[in-house]
PDB file of N, CA and C in Angstrom:
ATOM      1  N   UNK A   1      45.876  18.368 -12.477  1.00  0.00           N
ATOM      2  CA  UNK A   1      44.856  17.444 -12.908  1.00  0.00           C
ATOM      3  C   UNK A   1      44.565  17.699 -14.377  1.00  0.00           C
ATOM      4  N   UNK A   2      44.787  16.233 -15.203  1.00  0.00           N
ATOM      5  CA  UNK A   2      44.601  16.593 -16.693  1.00  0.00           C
ATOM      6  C   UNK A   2      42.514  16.973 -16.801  1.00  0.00           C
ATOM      7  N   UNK A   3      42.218  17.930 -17.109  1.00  0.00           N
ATOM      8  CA  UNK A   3      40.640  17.536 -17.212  1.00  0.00           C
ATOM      9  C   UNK A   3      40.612  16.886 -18.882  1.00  0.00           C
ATOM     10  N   UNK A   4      41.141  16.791 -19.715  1.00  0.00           N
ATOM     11  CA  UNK A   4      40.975  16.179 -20.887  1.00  0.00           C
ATOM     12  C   UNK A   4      40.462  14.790 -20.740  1.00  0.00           C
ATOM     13  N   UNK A   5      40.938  14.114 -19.831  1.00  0.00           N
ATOM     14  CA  UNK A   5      40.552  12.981 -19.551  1.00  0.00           C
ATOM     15  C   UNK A   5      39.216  12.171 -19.151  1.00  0.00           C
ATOM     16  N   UNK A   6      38.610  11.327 -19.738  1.00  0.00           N
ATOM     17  CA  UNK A   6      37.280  11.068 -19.302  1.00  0.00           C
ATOM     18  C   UNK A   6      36.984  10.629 -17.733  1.00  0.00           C
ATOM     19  N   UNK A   7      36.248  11.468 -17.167  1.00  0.00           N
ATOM     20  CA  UNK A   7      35.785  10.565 -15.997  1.00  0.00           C
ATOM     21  C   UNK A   7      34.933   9.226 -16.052  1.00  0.00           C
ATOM     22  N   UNK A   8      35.585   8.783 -14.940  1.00  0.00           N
ATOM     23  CA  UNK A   8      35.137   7.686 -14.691  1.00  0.00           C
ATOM     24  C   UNK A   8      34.087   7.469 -13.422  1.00  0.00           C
ATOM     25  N   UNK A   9      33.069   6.577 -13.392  1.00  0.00           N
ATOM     26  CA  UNK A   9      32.275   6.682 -12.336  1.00  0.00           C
ATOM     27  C   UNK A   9      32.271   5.396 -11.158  1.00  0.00           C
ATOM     28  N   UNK A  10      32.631   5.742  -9.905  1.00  0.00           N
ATOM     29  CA  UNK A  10      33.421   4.482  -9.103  1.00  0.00           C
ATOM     30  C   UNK A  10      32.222   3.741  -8.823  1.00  0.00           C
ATOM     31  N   UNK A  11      31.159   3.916  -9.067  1.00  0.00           N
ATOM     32  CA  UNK A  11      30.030   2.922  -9.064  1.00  0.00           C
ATOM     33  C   UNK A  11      29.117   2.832 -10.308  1.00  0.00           C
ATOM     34  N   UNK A  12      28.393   1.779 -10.417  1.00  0.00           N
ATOM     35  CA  UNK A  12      27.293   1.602 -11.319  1.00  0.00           C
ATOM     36  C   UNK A  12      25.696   2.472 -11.305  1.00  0.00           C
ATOM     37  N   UNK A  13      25.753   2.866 -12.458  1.00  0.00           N
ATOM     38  CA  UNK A  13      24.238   4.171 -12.035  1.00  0.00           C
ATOM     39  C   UNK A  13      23.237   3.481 -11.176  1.00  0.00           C
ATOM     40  N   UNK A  14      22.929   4.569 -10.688  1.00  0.00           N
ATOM     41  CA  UNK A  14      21.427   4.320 -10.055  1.00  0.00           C
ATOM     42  C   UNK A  14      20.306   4.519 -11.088  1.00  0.00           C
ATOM     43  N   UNK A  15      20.278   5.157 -12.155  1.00  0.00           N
ATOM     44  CA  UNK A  15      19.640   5.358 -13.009  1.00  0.00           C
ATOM     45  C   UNK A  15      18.794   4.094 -13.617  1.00  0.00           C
ATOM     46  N   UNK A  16      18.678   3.005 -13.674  1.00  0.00           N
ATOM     47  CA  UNK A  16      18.387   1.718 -14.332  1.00  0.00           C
ATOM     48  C   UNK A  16      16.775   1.546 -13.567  1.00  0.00           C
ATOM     49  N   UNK A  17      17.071   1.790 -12.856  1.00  0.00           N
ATOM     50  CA  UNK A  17      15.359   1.441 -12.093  1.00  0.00           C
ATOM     51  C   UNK A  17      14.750   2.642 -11.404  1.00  0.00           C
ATOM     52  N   UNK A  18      14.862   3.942 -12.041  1.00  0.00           N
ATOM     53  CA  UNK A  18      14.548   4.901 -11.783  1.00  0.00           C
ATOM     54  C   UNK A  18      12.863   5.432 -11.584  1.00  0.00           C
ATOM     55  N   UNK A  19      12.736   5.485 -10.259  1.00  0.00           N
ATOM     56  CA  UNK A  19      11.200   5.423 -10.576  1.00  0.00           C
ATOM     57  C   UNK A  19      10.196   7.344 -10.627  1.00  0.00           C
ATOM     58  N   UNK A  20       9.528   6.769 -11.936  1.00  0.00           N
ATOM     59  CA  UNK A  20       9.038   8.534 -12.266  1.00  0.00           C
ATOM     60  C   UNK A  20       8.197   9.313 -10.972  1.00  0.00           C
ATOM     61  N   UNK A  21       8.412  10.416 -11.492  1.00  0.00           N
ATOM     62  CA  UNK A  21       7.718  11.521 -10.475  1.00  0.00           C
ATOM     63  C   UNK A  21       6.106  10.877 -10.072  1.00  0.00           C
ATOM     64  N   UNK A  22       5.330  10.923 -11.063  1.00  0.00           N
ATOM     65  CA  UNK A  22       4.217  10.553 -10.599  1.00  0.00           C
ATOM     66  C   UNK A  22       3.896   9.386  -9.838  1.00  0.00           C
ATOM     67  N   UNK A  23       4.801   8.113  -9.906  1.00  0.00           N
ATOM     68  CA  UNK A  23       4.852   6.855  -9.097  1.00  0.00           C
ATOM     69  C   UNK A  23       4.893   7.366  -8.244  1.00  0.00           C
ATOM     70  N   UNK A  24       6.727   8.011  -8.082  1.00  0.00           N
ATOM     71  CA  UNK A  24       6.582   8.264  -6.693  1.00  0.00           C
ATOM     72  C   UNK A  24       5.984   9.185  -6.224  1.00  0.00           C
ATOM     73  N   UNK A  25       5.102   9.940  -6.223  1.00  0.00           N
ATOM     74  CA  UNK A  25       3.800  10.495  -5.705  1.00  0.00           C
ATOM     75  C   UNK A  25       2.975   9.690  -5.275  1.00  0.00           C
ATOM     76  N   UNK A  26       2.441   8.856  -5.853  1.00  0.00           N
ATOM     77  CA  UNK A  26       1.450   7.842  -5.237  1.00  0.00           C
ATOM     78  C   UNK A  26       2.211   6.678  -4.287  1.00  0.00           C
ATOM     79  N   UNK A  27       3.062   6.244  -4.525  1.00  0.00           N
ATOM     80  CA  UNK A  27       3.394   5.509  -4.092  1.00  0.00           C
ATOM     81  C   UNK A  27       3.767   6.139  -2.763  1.00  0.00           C
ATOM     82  N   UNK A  28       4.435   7.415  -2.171  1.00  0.00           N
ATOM     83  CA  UNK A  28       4.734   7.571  -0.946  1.00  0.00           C
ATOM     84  C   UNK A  28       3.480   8.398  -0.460  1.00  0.00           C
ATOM     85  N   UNK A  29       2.407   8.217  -1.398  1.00  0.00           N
ATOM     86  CA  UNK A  29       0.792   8.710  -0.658  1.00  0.00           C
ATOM     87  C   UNK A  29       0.118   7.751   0.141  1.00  0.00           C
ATOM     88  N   UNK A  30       0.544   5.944  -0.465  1.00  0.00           N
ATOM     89  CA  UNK A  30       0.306   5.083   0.064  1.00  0.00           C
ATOM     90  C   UNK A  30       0.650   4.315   0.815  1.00  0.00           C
ATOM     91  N   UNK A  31       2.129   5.077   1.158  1.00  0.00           N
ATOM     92  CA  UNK A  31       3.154   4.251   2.410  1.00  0.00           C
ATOM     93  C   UNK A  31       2.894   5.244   3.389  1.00  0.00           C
ATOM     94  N   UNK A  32       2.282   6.577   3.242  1.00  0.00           N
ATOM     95  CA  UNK A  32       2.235   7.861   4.055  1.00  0.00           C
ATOM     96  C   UNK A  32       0.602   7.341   4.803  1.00  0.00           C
ATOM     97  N   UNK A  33      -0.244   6.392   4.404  1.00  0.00           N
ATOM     98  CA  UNK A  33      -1.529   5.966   4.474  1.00  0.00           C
ATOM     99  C   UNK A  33      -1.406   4.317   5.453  1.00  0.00           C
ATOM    100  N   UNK A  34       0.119   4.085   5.246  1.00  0.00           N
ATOM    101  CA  UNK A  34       0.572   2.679   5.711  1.00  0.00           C
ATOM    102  C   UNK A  34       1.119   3.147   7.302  1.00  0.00           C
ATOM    103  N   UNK A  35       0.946   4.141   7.412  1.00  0.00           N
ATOM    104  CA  UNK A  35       2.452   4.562   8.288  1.00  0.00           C
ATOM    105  C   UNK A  35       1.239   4.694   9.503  1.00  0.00           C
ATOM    106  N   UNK A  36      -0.017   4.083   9.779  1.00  0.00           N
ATOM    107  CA  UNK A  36      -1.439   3.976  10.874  1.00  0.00           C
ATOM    108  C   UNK A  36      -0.979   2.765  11.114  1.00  0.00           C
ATOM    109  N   UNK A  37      -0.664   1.700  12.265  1.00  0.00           N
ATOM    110  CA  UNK A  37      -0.879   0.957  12.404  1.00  0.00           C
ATOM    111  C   UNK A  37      -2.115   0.009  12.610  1.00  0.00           C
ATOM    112  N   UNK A  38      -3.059   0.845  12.572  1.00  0.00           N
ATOM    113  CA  UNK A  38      -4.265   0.262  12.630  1.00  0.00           C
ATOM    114  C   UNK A  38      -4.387  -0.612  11.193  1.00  0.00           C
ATOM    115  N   UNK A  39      -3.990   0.530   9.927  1.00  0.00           N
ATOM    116  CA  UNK A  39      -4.286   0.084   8.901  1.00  0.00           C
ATOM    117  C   UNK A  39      -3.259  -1.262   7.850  1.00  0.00           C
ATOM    118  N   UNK A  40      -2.501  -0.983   8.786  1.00  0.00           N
ATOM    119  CA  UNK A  40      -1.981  -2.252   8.583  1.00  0.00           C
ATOM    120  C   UNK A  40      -2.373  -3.386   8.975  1.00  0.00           C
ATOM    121  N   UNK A  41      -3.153  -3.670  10.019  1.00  0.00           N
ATOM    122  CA  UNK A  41      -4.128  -4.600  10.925  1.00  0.00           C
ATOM    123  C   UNK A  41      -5.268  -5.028  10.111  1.00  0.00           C
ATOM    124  N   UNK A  42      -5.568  -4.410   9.208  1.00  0.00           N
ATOM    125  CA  UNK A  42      -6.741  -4.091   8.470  1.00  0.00           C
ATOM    126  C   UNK A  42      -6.062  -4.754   7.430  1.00  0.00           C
ATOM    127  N   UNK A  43      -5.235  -4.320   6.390  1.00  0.00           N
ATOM    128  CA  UNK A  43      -4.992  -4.848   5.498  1.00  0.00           C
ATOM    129  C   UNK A  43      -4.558  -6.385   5.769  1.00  0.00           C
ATOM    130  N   UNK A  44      -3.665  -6.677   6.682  1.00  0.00           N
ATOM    131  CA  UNK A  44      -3.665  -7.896   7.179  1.00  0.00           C
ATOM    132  C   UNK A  44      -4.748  -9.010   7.083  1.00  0.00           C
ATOM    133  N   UNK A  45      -5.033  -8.586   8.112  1.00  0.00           N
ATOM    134  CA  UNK A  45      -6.796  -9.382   8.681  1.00  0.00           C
ATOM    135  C   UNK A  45      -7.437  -9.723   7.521  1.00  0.00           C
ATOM    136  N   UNK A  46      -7.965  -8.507   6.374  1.00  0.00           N
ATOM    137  CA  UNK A  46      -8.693  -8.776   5.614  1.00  0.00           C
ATOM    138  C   UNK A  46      -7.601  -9.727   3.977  1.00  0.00           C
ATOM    139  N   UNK A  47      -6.718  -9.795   4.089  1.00  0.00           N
ATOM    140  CA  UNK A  47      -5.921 -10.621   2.804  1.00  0.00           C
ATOM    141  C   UNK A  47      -5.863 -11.865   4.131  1.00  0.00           C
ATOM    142  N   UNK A  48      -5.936 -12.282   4.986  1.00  0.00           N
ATOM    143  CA  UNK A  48      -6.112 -13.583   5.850  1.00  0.00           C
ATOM    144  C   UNK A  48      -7.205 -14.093   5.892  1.00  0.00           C
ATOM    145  N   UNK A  49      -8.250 -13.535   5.592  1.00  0.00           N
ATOM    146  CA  UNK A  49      -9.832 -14.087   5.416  1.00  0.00           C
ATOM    147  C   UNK A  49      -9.766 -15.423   4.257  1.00  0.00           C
ATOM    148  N   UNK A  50     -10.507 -16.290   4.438  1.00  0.00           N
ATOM    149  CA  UNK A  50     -10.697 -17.141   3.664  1.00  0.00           C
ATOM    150  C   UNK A  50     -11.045 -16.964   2.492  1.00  0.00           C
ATOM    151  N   UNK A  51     -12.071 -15.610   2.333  1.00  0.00           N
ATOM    152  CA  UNK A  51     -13.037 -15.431   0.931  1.00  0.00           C
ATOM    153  C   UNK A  51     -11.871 -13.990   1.006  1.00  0.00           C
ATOM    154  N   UNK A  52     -11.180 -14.032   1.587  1.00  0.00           N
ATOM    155  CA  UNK A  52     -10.240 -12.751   0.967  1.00  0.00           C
ATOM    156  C   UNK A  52     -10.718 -11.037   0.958  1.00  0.00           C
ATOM    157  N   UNK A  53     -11.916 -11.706   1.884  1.00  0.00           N
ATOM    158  CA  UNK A  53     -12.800 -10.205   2.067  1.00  0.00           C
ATOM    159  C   UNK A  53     -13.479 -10.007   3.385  1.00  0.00           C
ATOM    160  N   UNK A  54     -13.392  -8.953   3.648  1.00  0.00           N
ATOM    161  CA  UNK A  54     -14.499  -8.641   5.324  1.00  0.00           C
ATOM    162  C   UNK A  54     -15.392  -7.453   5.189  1.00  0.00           C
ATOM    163  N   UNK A  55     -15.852  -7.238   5.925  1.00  0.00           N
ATOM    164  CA  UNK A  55     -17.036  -6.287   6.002  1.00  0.00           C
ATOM    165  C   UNK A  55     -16.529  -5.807   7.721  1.00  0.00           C
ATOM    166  N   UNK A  56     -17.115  -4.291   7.673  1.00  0.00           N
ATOM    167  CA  UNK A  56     -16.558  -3.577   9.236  1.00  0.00           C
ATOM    168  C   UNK A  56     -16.752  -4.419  10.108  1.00  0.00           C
ATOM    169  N   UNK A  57     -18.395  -5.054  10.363  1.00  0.00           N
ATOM    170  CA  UNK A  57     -18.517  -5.751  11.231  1.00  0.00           C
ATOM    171  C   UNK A  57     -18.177  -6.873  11.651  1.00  0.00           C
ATOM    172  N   UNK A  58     -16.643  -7.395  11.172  1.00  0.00           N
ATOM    173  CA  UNK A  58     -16.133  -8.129  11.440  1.00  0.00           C
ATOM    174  C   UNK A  58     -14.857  -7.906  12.148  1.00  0.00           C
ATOM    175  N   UNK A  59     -14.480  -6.808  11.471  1.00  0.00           N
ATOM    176  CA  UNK A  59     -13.182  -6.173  11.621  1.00  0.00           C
ATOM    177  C   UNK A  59     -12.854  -5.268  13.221  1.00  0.00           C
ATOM    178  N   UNK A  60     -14.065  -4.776  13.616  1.00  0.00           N
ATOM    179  CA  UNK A  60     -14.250  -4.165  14.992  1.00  0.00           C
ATOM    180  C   UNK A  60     -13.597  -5.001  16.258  1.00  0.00           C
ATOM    181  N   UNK A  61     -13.933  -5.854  16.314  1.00  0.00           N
ATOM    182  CA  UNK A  61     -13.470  -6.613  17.621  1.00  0.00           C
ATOM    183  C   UNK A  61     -12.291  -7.343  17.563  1.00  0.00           C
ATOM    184  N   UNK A  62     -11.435  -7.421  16.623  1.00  0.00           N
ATOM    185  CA  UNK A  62      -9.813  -7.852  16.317  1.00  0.00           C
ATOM    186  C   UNK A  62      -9.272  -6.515  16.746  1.00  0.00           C
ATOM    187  N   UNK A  63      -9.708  -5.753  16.202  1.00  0.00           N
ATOM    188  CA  UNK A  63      -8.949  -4.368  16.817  1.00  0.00           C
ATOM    189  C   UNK A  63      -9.153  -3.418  17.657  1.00  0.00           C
ATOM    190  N   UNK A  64     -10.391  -4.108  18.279  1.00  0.00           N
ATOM    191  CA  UNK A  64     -10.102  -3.232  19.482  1.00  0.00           C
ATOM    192  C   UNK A  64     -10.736  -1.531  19.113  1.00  0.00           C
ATOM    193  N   UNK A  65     -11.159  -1.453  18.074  1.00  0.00           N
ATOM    194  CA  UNK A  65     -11.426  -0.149  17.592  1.00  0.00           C
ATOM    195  C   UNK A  65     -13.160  -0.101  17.602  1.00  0.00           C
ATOM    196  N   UNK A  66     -13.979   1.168  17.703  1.00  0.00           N
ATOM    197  CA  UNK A  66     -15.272   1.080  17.311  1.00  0.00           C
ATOM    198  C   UNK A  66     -15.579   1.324  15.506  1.00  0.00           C
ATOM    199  N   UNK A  67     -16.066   0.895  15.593  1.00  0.00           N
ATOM    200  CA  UNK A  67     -17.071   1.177  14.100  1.00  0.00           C
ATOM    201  C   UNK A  67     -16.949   2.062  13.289  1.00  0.00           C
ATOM    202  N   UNK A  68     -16.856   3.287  13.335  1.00  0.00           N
ATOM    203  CA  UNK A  68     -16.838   4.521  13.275  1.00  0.00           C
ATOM    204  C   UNK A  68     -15.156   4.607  12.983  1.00  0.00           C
ATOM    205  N   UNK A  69     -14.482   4.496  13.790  1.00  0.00           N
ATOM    206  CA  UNK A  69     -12.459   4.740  13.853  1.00  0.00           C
ATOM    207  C   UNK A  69     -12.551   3.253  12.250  1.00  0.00           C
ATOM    208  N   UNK A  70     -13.047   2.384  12.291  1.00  0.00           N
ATOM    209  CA  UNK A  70     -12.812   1.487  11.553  1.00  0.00           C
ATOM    210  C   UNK A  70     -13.132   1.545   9.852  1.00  0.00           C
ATOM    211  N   UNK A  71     -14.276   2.369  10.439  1.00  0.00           N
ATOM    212  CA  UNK A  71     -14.866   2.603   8.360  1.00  0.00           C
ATOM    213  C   UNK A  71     -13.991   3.614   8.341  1.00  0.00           C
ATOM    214  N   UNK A  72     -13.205   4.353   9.000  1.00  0.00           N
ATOM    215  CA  UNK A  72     -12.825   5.517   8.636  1.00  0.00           C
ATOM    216  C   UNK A  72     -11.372   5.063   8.350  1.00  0.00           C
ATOM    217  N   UNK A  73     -10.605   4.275   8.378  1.00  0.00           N
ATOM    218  CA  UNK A  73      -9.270   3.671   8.534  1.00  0.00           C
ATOM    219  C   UNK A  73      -9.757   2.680   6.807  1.00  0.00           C
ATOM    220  N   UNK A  74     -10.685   2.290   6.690  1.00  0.00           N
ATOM    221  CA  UNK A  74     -11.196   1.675   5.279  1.00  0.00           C
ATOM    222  C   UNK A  74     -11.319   2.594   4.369  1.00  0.00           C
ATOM    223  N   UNK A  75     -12.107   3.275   4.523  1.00  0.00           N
ATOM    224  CA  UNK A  75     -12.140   4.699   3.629  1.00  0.00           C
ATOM    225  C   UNK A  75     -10.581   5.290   3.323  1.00  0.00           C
ATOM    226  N   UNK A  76     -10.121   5.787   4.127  1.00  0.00           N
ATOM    227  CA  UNK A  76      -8.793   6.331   3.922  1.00  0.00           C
ATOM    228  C   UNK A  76      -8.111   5.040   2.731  1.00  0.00           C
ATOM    229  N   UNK A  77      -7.629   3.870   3.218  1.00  0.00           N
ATOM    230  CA  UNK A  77      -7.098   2.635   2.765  1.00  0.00           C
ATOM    231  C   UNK A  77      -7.758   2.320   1.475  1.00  0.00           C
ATOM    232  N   UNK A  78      -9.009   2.394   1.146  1.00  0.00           N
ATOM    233  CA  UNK A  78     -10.451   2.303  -0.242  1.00  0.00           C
ATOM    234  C   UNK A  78      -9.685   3.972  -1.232  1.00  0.00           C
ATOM    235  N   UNK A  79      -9.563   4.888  -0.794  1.00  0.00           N
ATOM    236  CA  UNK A  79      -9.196   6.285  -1.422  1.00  0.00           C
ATOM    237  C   UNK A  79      -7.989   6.361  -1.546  1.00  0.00           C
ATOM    238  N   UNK A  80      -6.872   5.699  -1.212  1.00  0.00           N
ATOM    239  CA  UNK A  80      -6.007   5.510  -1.792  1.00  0.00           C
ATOM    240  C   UNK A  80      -5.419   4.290  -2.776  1.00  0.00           C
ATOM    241  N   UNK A  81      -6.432   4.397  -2.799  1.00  0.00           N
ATOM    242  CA  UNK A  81      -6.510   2.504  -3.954  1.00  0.00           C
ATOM    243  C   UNK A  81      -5.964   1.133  -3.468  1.00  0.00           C
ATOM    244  N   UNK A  82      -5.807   0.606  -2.217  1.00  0.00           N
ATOM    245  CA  UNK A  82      -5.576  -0.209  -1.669  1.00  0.00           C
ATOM    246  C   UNK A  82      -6.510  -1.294  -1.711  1.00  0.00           C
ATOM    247  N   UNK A  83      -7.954  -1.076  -1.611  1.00  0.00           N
ATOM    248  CA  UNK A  83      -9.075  -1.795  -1.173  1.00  0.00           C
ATOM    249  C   UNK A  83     -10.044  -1.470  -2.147  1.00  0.00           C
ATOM    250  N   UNK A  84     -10.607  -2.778  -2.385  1.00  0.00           N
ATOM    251  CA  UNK A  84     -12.216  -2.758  -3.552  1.00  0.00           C
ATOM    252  C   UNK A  84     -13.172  -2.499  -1.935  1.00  0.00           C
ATOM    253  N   UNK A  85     -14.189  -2.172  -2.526  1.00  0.00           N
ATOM    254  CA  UNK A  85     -15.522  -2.540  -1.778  1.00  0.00           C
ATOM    255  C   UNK A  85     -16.609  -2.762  -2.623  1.00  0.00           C
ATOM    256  N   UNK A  86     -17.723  -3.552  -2.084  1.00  0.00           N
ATOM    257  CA  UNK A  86     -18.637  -3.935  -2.821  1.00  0.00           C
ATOM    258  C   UNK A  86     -19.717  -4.173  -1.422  1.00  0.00           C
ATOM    259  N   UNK A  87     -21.058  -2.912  -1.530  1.00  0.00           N
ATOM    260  CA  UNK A  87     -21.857  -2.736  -0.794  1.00  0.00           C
ATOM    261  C   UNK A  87     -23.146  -3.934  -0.947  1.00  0.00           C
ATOM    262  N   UNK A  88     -22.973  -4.835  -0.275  1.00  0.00           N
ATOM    263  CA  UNK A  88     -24.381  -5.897   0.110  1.00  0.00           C
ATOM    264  C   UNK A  88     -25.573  -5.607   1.108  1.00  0.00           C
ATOM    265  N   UNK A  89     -26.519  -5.145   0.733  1.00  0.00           N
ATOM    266  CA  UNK A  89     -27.080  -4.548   1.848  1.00  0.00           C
ATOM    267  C   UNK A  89     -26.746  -3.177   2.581  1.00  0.00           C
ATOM    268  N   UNK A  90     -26.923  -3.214   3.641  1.00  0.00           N
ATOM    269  CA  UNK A  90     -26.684  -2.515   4.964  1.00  0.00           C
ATOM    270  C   UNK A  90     -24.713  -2.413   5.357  1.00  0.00           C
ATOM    271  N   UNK A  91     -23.967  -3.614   4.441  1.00  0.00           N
ATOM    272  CA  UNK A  91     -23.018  -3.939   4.597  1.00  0.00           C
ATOM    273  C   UNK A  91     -22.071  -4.065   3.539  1.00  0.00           C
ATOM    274  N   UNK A  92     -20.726  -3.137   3.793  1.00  0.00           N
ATOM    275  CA  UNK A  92     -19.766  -2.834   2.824  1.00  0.00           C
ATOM    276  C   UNK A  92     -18.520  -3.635   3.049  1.00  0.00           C
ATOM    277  N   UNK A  93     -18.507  -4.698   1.944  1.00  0.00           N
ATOM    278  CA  UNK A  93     -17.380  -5.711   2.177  1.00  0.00           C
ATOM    279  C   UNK A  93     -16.275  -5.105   1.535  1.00  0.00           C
ATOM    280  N   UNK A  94     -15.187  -5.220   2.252  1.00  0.00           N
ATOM    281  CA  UNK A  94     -13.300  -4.925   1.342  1.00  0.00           C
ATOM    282  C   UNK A  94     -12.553  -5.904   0.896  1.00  0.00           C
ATOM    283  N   UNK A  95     -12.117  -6.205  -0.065  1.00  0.00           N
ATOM    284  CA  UNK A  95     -10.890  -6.883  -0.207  1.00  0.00           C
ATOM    285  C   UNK A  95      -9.552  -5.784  -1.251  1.00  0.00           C
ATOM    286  N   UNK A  96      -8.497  -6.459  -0.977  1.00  0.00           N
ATOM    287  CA  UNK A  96      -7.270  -6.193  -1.132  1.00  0.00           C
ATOM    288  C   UNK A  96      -7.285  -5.872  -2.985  1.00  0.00           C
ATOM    289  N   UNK A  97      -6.344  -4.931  -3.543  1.00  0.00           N
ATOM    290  CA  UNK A  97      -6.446  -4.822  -4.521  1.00  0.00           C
ATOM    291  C   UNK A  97      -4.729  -5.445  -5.146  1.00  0.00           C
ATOM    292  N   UNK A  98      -4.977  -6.752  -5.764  1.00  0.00           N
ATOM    293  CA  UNK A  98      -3.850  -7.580  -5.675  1.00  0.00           C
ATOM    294  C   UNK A  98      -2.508  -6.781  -6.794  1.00  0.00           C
ATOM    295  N   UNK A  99      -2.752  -5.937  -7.593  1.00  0.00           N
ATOM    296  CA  UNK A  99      -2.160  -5.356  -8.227  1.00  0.00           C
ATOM    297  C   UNK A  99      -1.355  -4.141  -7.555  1.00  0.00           C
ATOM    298  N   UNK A 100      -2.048  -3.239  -6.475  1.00  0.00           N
ATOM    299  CA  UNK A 100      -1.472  -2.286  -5.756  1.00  0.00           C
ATOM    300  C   UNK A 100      -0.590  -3.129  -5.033  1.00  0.00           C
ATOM    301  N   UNK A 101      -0.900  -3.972  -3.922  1.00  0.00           N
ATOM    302  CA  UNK A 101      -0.063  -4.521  -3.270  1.00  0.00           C
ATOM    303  C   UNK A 101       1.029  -4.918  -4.134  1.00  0.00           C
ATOM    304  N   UNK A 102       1.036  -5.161  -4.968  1.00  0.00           N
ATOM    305  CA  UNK A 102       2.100  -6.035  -6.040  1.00  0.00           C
ATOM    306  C   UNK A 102       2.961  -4.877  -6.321  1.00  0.00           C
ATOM    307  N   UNK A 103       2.182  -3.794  -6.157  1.00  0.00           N
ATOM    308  CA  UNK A 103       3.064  -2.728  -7.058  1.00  0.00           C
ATOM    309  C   UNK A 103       4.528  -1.871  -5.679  1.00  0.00           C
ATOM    310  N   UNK A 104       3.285  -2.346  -4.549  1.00  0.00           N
ATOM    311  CA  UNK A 104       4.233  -1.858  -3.122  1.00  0.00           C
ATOM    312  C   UNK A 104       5.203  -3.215  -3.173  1.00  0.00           C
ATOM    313  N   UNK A 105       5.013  -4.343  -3.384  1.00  0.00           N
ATOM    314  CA  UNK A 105       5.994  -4.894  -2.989  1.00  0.00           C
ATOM    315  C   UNK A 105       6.870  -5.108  -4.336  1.00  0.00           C
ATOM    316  N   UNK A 106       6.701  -4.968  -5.359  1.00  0.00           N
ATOM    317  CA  UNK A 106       8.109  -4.286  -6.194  1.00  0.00           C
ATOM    318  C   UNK A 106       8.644  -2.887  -5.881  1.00  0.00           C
ATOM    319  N   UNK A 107       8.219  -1.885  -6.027  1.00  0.00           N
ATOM    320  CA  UNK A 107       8.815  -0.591  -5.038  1.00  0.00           C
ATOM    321  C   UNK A 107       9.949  -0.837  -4.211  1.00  0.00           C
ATOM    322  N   UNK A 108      10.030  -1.729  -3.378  1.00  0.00           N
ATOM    323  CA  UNK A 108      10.949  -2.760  -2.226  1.00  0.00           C
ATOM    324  C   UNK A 108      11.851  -3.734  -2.741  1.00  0.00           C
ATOM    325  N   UNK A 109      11.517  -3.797  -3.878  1.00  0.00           N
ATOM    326  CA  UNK A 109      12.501  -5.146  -4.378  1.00  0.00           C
ATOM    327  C   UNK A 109      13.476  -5.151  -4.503  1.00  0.00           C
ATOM    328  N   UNK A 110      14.805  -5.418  -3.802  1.00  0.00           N
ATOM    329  CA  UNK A 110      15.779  -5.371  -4.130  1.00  0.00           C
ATOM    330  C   UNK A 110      16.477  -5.971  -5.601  1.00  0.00           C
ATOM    331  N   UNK A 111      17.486  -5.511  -6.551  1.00  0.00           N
ATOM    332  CA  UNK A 111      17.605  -5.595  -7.734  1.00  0.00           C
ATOM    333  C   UNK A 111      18.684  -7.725  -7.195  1.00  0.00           C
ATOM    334  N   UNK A 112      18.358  -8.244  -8.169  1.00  0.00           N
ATOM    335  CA  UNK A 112      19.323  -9.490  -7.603  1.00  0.00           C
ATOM    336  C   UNK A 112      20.763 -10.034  -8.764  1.00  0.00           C
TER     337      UNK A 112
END
């Protein structure tokens, strides 16, 4: 085997859409946060709302869950930056944070 010769590489790099350490830190903090099916139910439900937002006490009886399992599945989903909230009263409404989601569904994008 001559080694003088340049290698050649039988495919095209992977290197081009290389995503940095710290992305992927967060980013598999927030698929590691996805991986509840509850909270996928949640994120669902609440980007299907008309005003694009719910409050717990709405969210309880679609899933079958109490109150308590439910703020706590929001919280988790709110602390990993998924979800705004904005407290009215007695009552803490969520909606979707359209930029995170955007950012999970490029993560996925296949190159075309």
């Amino acid at each position: 085997m001559n080694l003088s010769q340049p290698m050649f590489n039988c495919c095209q790099s992977v290197l081009s859409a290389l995503i940095k350490p710290e992305e992927a830190v967060q980013t598999a903090a927030i698929f590691k946060v996805l991986g509840e099916p509850a909270r996928l139910q949640l994120l669902s439900f609440i980007a299907n709302q008309p005003t694009g937002e719910a409050c717990v006490c709405e969210l309880t009886e679609p899933l079958g869950l109490s109150q308590p399992t439910v703020s706590h599945h929001l919280k988790v989903l709110y602390e990993v930056g998924l979800l705004a909230k904005e407290r009215r009263g007695t009552w803490i409404y969520y909606r979707l944070i359209p930029e995170q989601i955007e950012a999970l569904r490029n993560a996925l994008t296949l190159p075309q």
